[in-house]
N, C-alpha and C. Protein backbone atom coordinates (compact mmCIF):
# COMPACT_ATOMS: atom_id res chain seq x y z
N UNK A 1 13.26 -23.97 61.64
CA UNK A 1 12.44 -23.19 62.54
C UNK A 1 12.10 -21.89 61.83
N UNK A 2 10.77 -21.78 61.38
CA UNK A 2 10.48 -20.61 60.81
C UNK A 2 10.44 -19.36 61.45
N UNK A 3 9.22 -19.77 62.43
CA UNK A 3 8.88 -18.78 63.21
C UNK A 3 8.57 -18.83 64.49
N UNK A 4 8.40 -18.29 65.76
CA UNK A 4 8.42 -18.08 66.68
C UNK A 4 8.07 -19.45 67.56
N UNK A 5 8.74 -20.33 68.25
CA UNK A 5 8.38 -21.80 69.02
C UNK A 5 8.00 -21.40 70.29
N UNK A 6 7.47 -22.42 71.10
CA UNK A 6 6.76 -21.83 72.63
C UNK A 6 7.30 -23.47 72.89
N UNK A 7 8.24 -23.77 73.99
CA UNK A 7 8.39 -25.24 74.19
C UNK A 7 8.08 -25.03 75.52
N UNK A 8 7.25 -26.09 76.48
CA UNK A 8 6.74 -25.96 78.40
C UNK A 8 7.72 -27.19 78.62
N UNK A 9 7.91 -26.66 79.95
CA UNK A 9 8.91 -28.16 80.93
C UNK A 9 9.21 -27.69 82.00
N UNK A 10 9.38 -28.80 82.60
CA UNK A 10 10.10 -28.24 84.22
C UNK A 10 11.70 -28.24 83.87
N UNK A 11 12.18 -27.38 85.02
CA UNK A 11 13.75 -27.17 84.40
C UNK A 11 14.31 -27.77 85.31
N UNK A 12 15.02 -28.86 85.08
CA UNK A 12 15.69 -29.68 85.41
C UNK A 12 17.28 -29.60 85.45
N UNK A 13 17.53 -28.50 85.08
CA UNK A 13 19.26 -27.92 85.28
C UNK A 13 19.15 -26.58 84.87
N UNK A 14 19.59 -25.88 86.49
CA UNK A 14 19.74 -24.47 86.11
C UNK A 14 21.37 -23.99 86.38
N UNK A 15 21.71 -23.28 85.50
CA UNK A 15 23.30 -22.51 85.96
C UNK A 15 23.04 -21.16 85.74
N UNK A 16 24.17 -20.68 86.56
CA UNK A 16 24.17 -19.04 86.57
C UNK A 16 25.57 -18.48 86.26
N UNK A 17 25.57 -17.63 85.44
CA UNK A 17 27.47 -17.04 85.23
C UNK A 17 27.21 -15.76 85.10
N UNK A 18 28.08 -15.32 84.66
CA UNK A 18 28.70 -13.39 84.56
C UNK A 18 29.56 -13.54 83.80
N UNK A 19 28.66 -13.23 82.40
CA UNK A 19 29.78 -13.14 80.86
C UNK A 19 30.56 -11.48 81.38
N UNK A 20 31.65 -11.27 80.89
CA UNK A 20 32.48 -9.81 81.07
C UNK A 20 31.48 -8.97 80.51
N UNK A 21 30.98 -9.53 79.17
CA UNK A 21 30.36 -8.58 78.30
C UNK A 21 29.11 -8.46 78.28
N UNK A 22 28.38 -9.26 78.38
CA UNK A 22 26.75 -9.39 78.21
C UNK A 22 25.94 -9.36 79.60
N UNK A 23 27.05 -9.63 80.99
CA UNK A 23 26.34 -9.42 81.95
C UNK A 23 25.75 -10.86 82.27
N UNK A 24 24.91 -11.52 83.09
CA UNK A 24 24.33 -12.15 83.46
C UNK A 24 23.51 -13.66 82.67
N UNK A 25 24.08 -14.72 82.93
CA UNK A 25 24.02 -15.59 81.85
C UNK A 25 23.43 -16.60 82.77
N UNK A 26 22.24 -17.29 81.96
CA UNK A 26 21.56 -18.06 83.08
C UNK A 26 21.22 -19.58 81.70
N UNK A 27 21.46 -20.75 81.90
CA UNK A 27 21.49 -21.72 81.53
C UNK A 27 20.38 -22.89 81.74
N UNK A 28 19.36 -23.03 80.93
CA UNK A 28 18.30 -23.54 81.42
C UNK A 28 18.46 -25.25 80.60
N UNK A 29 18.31 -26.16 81.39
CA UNK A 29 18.22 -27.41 80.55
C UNK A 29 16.43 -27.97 81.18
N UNK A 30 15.57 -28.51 80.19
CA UNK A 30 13.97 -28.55 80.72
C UNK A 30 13.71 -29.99 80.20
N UNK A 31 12.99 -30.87 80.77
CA UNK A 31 12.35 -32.18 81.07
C UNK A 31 11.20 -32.15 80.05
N UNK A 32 11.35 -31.77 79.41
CA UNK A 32 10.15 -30.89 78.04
C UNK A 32 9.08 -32.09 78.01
N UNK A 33 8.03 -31.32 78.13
CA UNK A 33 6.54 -31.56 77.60
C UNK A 33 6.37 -32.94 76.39
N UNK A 34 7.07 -32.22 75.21
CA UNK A 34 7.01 -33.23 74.25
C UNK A 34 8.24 -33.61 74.37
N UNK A 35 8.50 -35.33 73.55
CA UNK A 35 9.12 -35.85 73.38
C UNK A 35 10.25 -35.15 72.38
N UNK A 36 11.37 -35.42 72.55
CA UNK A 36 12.58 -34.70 71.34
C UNK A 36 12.26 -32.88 71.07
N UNK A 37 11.51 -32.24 72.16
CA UNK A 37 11.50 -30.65 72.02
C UNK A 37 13.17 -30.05 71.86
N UNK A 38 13.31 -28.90 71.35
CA UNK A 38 14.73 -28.16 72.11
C UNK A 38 14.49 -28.61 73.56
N UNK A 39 15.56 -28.42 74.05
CA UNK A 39 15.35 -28.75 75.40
C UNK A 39 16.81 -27.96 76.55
N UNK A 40 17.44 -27.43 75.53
CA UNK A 40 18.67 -26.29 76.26
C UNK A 40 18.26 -24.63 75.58
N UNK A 41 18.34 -24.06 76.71
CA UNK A 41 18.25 -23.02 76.50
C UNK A 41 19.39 -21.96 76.87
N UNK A 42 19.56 -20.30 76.62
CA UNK A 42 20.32 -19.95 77.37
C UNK A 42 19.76 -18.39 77.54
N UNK A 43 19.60 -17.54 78.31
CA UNK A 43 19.10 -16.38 78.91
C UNK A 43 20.09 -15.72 78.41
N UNK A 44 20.28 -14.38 78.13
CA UNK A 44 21.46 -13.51 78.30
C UNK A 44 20.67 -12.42 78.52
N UNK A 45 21.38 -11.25 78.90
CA UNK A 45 21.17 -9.63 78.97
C UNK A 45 20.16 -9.64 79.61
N UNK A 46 19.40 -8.24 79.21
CA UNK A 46 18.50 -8.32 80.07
C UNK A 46 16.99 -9.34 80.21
N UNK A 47 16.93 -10.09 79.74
CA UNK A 47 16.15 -11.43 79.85
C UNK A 47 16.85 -11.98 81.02
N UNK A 48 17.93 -12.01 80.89
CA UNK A 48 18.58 -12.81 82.10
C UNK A 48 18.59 -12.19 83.85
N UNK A 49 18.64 -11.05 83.37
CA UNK A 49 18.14 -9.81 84.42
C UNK A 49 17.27 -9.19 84.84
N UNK A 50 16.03 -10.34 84.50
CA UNK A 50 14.56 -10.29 84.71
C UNK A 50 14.35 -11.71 85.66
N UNK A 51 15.57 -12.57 85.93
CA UNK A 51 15.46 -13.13 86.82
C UNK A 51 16.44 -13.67 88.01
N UNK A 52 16.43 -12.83 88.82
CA UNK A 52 17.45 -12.85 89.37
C UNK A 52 17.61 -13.69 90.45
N UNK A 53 18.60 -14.23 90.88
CA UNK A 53 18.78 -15.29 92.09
C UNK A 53 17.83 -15.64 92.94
N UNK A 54 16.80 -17.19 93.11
CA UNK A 54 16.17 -17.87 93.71
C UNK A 54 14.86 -17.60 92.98
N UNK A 55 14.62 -16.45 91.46
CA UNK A 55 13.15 -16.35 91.18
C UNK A 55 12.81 -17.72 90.09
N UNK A 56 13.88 -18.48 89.86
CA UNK A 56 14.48 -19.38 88.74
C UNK A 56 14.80 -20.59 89.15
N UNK A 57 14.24 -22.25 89.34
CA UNK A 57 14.60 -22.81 90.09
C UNK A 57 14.42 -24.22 89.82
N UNK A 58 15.42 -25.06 89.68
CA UNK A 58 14.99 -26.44 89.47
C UNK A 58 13.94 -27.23 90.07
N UNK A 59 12.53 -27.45 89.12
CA UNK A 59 11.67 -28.36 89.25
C UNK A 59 10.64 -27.38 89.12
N UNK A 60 10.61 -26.15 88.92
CA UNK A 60 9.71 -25.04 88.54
C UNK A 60 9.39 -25.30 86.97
N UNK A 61 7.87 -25.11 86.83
CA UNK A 61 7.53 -25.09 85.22
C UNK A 61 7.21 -23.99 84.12
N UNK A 62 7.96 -23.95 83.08
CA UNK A 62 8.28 -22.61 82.34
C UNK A 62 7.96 -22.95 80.86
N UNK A 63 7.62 -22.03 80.25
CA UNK A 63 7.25 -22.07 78.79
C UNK A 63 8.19 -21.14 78.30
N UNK A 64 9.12 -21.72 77.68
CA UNK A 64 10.29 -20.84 76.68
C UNK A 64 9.39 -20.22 75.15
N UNK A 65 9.49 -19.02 74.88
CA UNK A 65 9.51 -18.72 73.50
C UNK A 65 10.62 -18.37 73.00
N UNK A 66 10.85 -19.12 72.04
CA UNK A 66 12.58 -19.12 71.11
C UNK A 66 11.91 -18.19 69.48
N UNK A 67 13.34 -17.57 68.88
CA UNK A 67 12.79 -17.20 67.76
C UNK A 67 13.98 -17.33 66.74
N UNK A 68 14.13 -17.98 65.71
CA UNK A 68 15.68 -18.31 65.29
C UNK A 68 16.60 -17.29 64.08
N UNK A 69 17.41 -17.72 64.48
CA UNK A 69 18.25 -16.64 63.75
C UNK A 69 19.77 -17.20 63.78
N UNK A 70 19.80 -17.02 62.31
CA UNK A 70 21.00 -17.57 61.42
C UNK A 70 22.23 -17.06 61.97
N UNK A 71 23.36 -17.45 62.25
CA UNK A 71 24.32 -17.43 62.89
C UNK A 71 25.41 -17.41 61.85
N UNK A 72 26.44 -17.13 61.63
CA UNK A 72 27.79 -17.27 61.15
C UNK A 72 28.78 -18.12 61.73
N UNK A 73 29.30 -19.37 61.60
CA UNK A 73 29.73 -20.74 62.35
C UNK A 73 31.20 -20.66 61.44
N UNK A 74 32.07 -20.81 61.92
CA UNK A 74 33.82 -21.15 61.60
C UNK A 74 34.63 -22.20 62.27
N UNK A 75 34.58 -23.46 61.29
CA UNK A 75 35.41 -24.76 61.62
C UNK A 75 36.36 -24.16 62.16
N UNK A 76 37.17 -23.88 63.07
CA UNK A 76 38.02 -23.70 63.84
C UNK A 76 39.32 -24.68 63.03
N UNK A 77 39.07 -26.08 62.94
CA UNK A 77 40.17 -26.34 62.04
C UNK A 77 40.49 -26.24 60.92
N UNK A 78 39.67 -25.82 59.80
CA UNK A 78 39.80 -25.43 58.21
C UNK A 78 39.42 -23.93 58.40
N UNK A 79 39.41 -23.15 59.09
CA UNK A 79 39.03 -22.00 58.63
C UNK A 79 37.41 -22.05 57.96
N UNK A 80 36.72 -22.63 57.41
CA UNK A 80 35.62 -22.36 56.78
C UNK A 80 34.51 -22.08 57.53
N UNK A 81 33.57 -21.02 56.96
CA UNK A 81 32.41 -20.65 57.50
C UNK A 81 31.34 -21.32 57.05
N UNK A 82 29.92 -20.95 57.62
CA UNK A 82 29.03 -21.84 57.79
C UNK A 82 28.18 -20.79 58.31
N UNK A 83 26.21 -20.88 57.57
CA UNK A 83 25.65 -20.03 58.11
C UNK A 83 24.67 -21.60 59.16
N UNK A 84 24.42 -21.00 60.46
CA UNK A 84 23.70 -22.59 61.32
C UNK A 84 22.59 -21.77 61.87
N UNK A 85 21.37 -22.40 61.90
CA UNK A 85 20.17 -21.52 62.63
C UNK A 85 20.35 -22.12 64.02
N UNK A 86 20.10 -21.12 64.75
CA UNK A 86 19.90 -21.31 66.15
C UNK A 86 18.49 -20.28 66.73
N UNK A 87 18.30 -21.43 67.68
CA UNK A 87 17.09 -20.37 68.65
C UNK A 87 17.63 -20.06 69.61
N UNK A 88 16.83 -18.17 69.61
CA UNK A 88 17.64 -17.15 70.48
C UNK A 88 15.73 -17.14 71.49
N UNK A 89 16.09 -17.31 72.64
CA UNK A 89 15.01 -17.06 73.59
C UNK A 89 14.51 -15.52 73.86
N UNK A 90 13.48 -15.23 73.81
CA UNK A 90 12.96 -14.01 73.23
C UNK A 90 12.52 -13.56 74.96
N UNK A 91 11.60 -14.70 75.23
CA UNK A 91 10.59 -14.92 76.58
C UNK A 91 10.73 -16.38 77.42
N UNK A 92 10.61 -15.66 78.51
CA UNK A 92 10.60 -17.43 80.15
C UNK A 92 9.28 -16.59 80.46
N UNK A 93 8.49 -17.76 80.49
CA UNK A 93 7.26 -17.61 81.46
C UNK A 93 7.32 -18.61 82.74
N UNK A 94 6.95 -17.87 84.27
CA UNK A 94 6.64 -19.68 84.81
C UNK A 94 5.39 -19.74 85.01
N UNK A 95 5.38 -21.08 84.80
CA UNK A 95 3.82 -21.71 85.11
C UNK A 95 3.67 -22.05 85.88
N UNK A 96 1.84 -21.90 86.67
CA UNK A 96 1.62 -22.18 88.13
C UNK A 96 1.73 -24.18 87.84
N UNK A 97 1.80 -24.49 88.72
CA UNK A 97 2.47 -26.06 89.28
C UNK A 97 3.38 -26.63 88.49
């Protein structure tokens, strides 16, 4: 993932939590547009606090923009590190129908 992705879907699994630290954690899984898109997402901070209880809703349609960024990953059983790209969600749009 080079640069900036835009994936549309209806969201088909939403969760809501309260990290201690980051505040407000919202869990999006989407019925995506194309075939084999990302298709899990996850909100934190204030992205996540731009939508707050009932504005967010299973079977509603949203266009994620993700933007990726290299991570630091540690086998937990060997000790060894690992750099892994992941997409960090930048923007949720919803779309009318």
């Amino acid at each position: 993932m080079a640069e900036d992705v835009s994936i549309t879907g209806e969201i088909a699994l939403l969760w809501r939590d309260v990290d201690p630290y980051e505040g407000d954690v919202i869990l999006l899984s989407l019925d995506t547009d194309e075939t084999l898109a990302l298709n899990t997402f996850e909100l934190r901070g204030d992205l996540a606090g731009r939508f707050p209880e009932g504005t967010l809703e299973e079977g509603m349609r949203v266009r994620i923009v993700c933007r990726p960024d290299t991570m630091e990953v540690v086998n937990q059983e060997t000790g060894e590190t690992s750099d892994e790209e992941r997409a960090v969600v930048v923007d949720v749009e919803v779309l009318a129908g």
